[in-house]
N, C-alpha and C. Protein backbone atom coordinates (compact mmCIF):
# COMPACT_ATOMS: atom_id res chain seq x y z
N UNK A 1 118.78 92.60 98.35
CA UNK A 1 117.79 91.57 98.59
C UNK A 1 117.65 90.72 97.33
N UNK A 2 117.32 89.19 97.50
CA UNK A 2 117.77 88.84 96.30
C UNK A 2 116.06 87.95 96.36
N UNK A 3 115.71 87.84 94.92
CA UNK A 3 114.54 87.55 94.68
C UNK A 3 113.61 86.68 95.31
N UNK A 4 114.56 85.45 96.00
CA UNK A 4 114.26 84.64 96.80
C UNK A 4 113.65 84.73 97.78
N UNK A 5 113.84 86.11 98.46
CA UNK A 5 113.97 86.48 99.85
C UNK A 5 112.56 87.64 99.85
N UNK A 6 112.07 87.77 98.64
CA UNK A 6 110.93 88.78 98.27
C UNK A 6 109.31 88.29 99.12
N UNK A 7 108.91 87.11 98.74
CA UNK A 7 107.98 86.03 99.67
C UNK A 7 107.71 86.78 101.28
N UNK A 8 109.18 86.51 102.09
CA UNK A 8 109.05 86.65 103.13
C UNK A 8 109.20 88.52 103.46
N UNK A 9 109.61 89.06 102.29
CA UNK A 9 108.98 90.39 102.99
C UNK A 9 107.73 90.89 102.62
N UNK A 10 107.03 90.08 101.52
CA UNK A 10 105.77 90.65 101.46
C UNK A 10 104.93 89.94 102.85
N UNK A 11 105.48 88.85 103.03
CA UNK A 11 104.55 88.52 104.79
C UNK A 11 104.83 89.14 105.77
N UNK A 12 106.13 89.64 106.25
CA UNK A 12 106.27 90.25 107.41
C UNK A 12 105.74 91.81 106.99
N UNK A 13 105.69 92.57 105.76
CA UNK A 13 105.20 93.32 105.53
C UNK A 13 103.13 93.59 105.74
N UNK A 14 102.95 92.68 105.41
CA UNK A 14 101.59 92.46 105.33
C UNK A 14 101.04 92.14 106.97
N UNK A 15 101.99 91.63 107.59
CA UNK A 15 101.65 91.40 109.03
C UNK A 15 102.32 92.54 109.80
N UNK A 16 102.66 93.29 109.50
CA UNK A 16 103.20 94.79 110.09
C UNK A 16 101.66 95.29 110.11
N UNK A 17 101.08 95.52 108.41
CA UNK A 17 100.18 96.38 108.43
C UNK A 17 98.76 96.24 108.92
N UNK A 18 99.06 94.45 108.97
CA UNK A 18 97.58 94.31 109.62
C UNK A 18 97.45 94.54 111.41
N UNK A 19 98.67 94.08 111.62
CA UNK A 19 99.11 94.82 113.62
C UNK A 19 98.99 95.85 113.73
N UNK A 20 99.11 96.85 113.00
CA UNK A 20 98.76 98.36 112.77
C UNK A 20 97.62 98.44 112.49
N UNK A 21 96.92 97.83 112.16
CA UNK A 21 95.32 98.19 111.75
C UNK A 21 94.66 97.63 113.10
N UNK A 22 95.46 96.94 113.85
CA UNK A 22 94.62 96.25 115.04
C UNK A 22 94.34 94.72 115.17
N UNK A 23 95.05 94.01 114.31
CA UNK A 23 94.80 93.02 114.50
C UNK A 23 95.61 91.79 115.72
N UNK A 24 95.21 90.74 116.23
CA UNK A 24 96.06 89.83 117.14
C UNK A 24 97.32 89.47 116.64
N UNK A 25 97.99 89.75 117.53
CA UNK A 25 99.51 89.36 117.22
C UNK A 25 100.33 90.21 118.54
N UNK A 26 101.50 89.59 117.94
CA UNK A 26 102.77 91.08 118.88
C UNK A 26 103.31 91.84 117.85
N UNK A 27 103.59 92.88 118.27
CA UNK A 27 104.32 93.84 117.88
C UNK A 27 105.86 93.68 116.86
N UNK A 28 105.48 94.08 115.56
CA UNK A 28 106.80 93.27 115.31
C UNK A 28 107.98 94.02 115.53
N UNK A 29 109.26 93.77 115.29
CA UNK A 29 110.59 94.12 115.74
C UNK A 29 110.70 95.58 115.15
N UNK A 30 110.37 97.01 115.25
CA UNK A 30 110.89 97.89 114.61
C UNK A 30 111.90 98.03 113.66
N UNK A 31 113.35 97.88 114.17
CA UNK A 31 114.32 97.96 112.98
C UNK A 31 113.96 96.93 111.52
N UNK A 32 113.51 96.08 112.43
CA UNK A 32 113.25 94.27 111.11
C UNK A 32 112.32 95.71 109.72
N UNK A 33 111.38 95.94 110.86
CA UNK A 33 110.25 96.77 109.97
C UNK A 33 111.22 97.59 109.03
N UNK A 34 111.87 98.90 109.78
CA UNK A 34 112.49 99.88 109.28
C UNK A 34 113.20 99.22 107.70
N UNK A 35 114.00 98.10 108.15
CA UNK A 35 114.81 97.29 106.85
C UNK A 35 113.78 96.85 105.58
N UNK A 36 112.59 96.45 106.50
CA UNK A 36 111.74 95.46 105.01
C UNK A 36 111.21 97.05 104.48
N UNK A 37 110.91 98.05 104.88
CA UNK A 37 110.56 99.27 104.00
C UNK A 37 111.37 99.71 103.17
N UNK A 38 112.42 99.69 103.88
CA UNK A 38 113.77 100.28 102.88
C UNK A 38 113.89 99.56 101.75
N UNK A 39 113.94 97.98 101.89
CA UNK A 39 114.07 96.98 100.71
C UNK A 39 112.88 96.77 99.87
N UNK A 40 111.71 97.45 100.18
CA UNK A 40 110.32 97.82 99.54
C UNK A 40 110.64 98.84 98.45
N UNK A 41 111.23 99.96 99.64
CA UNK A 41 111.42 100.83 98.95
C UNK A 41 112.17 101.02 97.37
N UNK A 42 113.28 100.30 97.95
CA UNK A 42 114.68 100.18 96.70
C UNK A 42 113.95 99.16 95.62
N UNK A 43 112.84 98.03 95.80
CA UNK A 43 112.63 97.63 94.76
C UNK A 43 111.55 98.39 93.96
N UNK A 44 110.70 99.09 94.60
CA UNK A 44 109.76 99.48 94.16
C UNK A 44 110.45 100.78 92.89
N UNK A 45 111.86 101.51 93.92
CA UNK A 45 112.68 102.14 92.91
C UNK A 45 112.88 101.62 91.68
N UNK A 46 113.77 100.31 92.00
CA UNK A 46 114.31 99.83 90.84
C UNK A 46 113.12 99.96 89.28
N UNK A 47 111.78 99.35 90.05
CA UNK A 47 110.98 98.38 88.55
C UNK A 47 110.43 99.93 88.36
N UNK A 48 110.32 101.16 88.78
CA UNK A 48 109.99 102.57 88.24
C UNK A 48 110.59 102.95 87.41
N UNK A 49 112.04 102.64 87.65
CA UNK A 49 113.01 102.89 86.48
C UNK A 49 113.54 102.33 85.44
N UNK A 50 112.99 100.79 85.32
CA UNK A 50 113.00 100.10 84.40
C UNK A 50 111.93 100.13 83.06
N UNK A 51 112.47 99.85 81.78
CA UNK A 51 111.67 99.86 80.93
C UNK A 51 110.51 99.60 81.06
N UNK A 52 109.34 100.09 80.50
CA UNK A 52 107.83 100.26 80.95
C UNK A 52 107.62 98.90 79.92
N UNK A 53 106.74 97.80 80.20
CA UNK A 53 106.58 97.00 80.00
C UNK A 53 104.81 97.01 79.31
N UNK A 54 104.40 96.74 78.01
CA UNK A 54 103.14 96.94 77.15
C UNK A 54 102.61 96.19 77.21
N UNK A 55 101.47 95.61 77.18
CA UNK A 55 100.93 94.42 77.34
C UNK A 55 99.21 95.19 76.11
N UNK A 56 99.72 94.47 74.94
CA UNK A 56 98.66 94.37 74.20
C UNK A 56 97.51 93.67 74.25
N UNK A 57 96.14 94.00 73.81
CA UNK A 57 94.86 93.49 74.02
C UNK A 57 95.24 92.08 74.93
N UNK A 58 94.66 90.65 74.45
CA UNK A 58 94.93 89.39 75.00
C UNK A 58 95.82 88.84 75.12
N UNK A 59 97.58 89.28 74.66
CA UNK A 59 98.50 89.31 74.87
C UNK A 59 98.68 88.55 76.61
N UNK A 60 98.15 89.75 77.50
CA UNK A 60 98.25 89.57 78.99
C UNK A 60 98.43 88.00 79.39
N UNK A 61 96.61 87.61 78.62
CA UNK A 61 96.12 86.72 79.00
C UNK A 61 97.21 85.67 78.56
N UNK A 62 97.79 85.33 77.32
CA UNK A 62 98.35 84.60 76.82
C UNK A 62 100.03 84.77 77.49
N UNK A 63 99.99 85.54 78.22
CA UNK A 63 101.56 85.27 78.77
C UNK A 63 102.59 86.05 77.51
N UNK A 64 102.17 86.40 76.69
CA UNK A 64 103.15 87.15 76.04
C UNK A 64 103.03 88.98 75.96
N UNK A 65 104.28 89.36 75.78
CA UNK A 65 103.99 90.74 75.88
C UNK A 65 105.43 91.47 74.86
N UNK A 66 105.58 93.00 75.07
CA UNK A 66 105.81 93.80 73.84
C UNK A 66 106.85 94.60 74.83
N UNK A 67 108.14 94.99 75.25
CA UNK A 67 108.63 95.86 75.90
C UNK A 67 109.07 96.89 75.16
N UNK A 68 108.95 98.24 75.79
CA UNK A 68 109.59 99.49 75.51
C UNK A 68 110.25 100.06 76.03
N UNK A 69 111.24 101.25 75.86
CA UNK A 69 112.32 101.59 76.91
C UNK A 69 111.70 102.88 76.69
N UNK A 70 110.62 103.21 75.98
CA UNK A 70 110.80 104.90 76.07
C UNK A 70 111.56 105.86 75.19
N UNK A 71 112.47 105.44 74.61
CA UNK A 71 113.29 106.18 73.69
C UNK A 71 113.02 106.25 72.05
């Protein structure tokens, strides 16, 4: 999945969970679902395993930050 394409699975994701909670709509496509979890899944993998990222006091605020790998 390429970064571009991230947008539209946080919407069809977000409209999965609100049809599941009960809200108006149809039912969305199962497999579509099954795929946007998997590709949830694998990114959510990826940034777990990537260097942990520090964000000092006001740093945040200012858009700058400090990375570490852990080692």
């Amino acid at each position: 999945m390429e970064t571009k394409d991230i947008p539209a699975l946080i919407e069809r994701l977000r409209y999965f969970n609100d049809w599941r909670r009960g809200a108006d709509g149809e039912q969305p496509n199962p497999e579509q679902i099954g795929r946007d979890i998997d590709a949830a899944v694998a990114i959510l993998s990826r940034q777990a395993s990537a260097p942990e990222i520090q964000y000092y006091g006001s740093e945040r605020e200012h858009g700058t930050r400090t990375e570490t790998c852990g080692a």
